[in-house]
Every structure is written in structure tokens, then in C-alpha cells.
N, C-alpha and C. Protein backbone atom coordinates (compact mmCIF):
# COMPACT_ATOMS: atom_id res chain seq x y z
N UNK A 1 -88.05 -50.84 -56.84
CA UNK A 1 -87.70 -49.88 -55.81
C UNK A 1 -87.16 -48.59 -56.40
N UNK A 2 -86.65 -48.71 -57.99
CA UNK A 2 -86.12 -47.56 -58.41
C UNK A 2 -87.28 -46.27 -58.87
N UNK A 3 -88.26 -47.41 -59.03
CA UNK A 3 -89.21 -46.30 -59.60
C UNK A 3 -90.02 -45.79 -58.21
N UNK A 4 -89.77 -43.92 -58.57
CA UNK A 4 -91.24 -42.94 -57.48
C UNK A 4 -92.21 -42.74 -58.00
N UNK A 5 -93.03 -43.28 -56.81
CA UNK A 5 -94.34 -43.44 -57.23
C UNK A 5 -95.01 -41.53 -57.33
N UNK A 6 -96.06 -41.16 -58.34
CA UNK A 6 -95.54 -39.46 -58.64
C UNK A 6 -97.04 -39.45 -57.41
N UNK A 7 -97.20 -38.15 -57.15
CA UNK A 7 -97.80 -38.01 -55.93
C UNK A 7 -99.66 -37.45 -56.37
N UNK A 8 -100.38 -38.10 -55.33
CA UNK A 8 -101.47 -38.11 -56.53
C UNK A 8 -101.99 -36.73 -56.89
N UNK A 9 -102.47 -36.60 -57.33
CA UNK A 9 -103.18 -35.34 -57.83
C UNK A 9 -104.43 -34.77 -56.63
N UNK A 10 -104.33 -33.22 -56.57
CA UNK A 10 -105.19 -32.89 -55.43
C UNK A 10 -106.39 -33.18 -55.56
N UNK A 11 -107.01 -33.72 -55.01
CA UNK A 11 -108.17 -34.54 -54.73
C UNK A 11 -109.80 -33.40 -55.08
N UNK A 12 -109.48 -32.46 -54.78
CA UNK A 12 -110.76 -31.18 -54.52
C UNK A 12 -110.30 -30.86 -56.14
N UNK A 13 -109.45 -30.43 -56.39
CA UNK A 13 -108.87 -30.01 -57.80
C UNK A 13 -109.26 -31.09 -58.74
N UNK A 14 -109.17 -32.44 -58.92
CA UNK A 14 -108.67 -33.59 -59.96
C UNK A 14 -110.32 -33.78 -60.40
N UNK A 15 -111.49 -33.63 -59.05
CA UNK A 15 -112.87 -33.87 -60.20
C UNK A 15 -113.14 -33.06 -61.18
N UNK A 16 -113.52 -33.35 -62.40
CA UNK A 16 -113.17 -33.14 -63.73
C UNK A 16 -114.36 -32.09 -63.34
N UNK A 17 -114.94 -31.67 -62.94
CA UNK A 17 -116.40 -30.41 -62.89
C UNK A 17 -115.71 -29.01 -62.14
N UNK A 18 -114.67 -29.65 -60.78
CA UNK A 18 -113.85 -28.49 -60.27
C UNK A 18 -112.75 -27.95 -60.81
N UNK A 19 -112.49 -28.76 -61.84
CA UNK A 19 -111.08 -28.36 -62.48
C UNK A 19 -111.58 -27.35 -63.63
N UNK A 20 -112.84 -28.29 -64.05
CA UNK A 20 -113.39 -26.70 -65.50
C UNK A 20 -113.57 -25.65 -64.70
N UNK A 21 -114.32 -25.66 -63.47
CA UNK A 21 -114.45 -24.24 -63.04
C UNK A 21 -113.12 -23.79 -62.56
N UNK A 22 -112.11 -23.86 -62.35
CA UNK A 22 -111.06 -23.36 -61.95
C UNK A 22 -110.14 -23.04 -62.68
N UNK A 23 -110.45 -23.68 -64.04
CA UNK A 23 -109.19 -23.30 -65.19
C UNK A 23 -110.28 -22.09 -66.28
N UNK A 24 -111.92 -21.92 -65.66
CA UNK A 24 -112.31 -21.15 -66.63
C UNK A 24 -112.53 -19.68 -66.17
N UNK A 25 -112.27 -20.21 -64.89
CA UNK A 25 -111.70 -19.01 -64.22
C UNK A 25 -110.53 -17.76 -64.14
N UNK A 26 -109.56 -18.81 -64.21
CA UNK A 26 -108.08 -18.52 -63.81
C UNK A 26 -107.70 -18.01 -65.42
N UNK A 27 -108.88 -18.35 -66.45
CA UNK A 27 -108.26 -17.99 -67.82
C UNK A 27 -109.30 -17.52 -68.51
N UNK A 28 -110.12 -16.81 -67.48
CA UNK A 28 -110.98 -15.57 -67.51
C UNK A 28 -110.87 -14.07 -67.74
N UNK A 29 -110.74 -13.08 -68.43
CA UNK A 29 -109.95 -11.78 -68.36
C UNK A 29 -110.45 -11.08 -67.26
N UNK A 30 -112.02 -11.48 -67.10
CA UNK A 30 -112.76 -10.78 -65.83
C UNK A 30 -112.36 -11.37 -64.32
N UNK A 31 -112.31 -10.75 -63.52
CA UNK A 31 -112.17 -10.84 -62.02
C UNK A 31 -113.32 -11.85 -61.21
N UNK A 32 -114.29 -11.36 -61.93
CA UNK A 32 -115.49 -12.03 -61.60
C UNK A 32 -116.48 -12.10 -62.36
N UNK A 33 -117.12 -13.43 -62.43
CA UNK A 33 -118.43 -14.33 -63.45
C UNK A 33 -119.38 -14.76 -62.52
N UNK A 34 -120.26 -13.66 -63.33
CA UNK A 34 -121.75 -14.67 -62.66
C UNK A 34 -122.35 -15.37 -63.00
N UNK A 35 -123.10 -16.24 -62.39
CA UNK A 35 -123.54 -17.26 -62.12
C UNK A 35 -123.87 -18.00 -63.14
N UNK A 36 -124.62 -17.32 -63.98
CA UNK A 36 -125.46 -17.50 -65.07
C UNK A 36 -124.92 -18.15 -66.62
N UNK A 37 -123.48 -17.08 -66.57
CA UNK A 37 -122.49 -17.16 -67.27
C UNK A 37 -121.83 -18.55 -67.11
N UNK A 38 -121.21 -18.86 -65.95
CA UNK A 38 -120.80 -19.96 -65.37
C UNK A 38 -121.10 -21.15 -66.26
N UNK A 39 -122.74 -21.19 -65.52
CA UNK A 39 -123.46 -22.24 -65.72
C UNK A 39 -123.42 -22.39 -67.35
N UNK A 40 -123.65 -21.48 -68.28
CA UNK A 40 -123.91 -21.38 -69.63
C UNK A 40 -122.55 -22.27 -70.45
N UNK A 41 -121.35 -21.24 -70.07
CA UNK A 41 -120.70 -21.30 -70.95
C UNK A 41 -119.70 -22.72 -70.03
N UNK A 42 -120.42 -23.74 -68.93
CA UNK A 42 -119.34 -24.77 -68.81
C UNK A 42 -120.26 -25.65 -69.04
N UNK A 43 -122.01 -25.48 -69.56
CA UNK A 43 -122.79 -26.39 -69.84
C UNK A 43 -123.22 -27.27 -68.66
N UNK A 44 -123.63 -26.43 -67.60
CA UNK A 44 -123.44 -27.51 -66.38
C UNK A 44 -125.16 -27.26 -65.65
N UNK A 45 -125.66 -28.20 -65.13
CA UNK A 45 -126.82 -27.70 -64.38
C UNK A 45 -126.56 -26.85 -63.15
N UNK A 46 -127.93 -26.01 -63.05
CA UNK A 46 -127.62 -25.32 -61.72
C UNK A 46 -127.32 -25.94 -60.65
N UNK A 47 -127.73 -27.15 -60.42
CA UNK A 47 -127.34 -28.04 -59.16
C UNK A 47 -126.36 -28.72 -58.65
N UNK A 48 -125.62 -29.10 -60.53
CA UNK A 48 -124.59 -29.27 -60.21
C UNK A 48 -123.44 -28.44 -59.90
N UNK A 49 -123.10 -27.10 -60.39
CA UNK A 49 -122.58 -26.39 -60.19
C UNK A 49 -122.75 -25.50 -58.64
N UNK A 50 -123.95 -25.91 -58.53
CA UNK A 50 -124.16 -24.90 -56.49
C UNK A 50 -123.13 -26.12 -56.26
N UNK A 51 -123.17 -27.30 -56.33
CA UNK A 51 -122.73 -28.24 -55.36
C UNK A 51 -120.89 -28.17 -55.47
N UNK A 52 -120.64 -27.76 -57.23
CA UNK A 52 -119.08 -28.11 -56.98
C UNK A 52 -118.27 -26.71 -56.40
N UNK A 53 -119.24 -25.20 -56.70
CA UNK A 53 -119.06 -24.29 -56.14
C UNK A 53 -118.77 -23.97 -54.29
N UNK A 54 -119.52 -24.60 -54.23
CA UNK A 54 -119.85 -24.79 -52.49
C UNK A 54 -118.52 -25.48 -52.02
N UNK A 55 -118.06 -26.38 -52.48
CA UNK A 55 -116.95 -27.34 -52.42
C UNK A 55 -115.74 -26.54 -52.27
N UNK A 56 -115.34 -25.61 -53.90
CA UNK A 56 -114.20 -24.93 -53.81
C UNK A 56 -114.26 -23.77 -53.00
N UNK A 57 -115.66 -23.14 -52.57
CA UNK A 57 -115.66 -22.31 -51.55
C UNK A 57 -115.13 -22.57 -50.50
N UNK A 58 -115.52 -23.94 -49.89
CA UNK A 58 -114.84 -24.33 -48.41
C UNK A 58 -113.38 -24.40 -48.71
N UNK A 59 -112.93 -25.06 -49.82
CA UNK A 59 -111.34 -25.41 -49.45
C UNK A 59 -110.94 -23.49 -49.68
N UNK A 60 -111.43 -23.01 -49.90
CA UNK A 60 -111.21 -21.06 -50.27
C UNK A 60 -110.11 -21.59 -51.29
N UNK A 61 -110.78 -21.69 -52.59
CA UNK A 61 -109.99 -21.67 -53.43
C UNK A 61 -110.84 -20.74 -54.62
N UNK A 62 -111.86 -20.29 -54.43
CA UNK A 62 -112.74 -19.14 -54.79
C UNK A 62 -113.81 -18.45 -53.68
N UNK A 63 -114.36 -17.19 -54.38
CA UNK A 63 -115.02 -16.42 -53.43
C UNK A 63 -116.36 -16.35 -54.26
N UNK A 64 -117.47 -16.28 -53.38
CA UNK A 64 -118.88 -16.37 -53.72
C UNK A 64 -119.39 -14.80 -53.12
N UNK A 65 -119.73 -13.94 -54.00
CA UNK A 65 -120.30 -12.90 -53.29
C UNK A 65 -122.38 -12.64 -54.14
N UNK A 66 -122.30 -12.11 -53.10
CA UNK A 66 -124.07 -12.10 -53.70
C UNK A 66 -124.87 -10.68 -53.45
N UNK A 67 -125.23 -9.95 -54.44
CA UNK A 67 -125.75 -8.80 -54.26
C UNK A 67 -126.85 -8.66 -55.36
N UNK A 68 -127.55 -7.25 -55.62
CA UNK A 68 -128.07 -7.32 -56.60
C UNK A 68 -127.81 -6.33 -57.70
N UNK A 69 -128.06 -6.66 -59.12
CA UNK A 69 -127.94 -5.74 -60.04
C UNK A 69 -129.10 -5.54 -60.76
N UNK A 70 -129.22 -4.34 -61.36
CA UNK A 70 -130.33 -3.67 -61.90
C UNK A 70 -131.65 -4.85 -61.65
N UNK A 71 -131.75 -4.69 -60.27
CA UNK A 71 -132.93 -5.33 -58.84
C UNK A 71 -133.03 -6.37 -58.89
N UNK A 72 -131.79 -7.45 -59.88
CA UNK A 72 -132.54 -8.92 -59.87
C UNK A 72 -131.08 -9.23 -58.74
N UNK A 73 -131.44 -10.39 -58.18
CA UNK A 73 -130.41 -11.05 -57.78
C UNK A 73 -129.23 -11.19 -58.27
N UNK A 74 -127.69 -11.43 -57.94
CA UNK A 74 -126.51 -11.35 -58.67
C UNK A 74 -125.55 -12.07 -57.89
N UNK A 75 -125.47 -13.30 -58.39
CA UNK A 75 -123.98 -14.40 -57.76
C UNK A 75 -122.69 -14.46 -58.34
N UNK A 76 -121.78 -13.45 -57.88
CA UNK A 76 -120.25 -13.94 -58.47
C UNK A 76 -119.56 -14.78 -57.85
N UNK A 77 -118.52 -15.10 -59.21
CA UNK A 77 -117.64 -15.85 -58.36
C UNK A 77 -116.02 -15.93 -59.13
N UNK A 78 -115.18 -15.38 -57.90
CA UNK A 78 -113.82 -15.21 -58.53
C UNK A 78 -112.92 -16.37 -58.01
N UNK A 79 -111.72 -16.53 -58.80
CA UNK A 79 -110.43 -17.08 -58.06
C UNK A 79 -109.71 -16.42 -57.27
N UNK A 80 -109.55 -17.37 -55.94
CA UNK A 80 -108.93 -16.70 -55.15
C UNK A 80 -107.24 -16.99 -55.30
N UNK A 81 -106.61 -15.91 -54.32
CA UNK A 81 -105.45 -16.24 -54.78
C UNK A 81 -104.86 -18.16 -54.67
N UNK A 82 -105.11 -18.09 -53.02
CA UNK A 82 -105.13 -19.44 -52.82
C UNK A 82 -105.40 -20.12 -53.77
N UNK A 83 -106.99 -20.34 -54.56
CA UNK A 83 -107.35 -21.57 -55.41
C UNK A 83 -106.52 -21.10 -56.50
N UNK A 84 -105.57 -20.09 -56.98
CA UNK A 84 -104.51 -20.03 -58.10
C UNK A 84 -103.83 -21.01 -58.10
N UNK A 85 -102.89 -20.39 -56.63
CA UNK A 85 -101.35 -21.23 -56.31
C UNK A 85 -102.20 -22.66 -56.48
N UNK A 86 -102.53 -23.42 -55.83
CA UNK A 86 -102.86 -24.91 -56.02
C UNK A 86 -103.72 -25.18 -57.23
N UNK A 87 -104.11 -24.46 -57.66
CA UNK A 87 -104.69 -24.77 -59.44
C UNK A 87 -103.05 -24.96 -60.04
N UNK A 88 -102.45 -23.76 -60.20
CA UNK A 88 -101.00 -24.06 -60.69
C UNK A 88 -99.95 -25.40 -59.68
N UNK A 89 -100.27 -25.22 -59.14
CA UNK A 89 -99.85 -26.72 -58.11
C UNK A 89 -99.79 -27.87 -58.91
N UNK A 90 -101.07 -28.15 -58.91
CA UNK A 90 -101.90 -29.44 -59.66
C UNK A 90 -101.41 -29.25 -60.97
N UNK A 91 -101.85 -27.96 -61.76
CA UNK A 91 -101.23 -28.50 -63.26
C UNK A 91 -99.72 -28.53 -63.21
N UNK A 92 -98.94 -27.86 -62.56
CA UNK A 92 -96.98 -28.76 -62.57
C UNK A 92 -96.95 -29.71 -62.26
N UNK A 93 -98.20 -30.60 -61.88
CA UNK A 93 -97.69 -32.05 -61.27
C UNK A 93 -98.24 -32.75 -62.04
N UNK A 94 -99.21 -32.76 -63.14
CA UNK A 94 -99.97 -33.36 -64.29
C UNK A 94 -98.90 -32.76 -65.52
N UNK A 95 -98.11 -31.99 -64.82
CA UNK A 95 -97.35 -31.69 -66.53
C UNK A 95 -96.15 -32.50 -66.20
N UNK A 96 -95.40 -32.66 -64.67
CA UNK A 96 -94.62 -33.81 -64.27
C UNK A 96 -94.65 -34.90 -64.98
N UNK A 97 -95.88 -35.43 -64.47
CA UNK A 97 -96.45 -36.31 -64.90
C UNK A 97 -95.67 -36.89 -66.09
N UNK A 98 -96.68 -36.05 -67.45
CA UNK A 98 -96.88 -36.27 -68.32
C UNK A 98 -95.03 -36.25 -68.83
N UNK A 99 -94.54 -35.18 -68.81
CA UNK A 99 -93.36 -35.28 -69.21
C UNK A 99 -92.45 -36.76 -68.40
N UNK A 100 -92.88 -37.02 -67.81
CA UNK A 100 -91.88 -38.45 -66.97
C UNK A 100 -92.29 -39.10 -68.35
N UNK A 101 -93.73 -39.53 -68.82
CA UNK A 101 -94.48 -41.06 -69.90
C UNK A 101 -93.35 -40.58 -70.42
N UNK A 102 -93.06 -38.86 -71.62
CA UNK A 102 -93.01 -38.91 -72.82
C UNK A 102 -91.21 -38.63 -72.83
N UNK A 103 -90.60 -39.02 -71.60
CA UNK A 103 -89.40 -38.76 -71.71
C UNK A 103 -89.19 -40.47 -71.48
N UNK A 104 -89.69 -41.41 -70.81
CA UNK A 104 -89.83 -42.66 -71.02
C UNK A 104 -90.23 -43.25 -72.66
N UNK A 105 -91.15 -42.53 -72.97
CA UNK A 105 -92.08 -43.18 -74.23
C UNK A 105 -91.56 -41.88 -75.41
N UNK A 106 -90.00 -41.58 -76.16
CA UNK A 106 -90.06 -40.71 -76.76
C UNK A 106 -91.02 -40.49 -77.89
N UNK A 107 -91.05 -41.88 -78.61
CA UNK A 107 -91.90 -41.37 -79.96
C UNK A 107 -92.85 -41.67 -79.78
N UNK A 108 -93.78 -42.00 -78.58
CA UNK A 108 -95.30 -41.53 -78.28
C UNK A 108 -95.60 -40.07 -78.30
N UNK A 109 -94.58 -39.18 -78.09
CA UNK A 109 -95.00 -37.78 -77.78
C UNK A 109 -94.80 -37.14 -78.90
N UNK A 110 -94.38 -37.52 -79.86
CA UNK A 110 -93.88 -37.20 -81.30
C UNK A 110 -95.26 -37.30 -82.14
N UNK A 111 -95.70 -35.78 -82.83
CA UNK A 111 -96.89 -36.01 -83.62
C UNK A 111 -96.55 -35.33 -85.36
């Protein structure tokens, strides 16, 4: 009964495909990455990425805009403020976390 149980991790945030796009975002210097880029530099298929994109669009934790540049098609996509605060949400509660093991487990955290 003494031990709290820690609270789970946000669910839209914690799949390991929405979290790369949201931390490669948020630690992006640019405002906005297109599509192409995205896909390249997180190694992901186009399909999979429409699908986890589409996802963080609904919870608006990024913005999808679509226009064109020098006449080809052009998909960005930024962090919104929203998907910040709960990106930083999620990682204080995985760093919780982690600091509860290694303040339990001292010389596990010791390298």
C-alpha cells in the first residue's frame, strides 16, 4: 500500500514512431520540416508516417500545412505549442520515472 503506482505514460505520445516524430521535431532548429525530410532522416515509410502524422494531427499536437514550392507539391509539418507542453509532460514523467529505479537502485545508475 506504501508503494504509488507512477501514472502511465501518454498513450498518443509513448508509441515509439510518435515520440521520434515529436522529439525530432521539438529538437529541430527549423519551425517547419517537410515531408520528405521527415520521412528520410527518421527512416520511416511514407505510409507509415501519413498514418502516425494524421494521429498527432488530431490530438493537435502538430500542424500539417500543404502548399506548393518551386511547382511541386510541399507538406510541412511543425510542433505545436500544445504537442510541446505534453511532449515535455511525458518526458518529466519518464524522467520521474527513471529517477524513482535509480534513487531505489543507487549503484545501477552508477557508470
Amino acid at each position: 500500500m506504501g508503494n504509488k503506482v507512477p501514472p502511465d505514460p501518454e498513450k498518443i505520445i509513448h508509441e515509439r514512431a510518435r515520440l521520434r516524430i515529436l522529439v525530432y521535431l521539438a529538437s529541430n532548429p527549423e519551425a517547419e520540416v517537410g515531408f520528405p525530410t521527415l520521412k528520410y532522416d527518421l527512416d520511416m515509410s511514407a505510409g507509415n508516417l501519413s498514418i502516425q502524422l494524421k494521429t498527432l494531427e488530431k490530438a493537435g499536437y502538430i500542424g500539417i500545412s500543404k502548399s506548393f514550392k518551386e511547382r511541386k507539391p510541399y507538406t510541412g509539418i511543425r510542433l505545436n505549442p500544445l504537442g510541446e507542453a505534453e511532449l515535455n509532460r511525458y518526458l518529466d514523467e519518464i524522467e520521474s520515472m527513471l529517477n524513482a529505479v535509480r534513487k531505489k537502485n543507487p549503484e545501477d545508475s552508477k557508470e
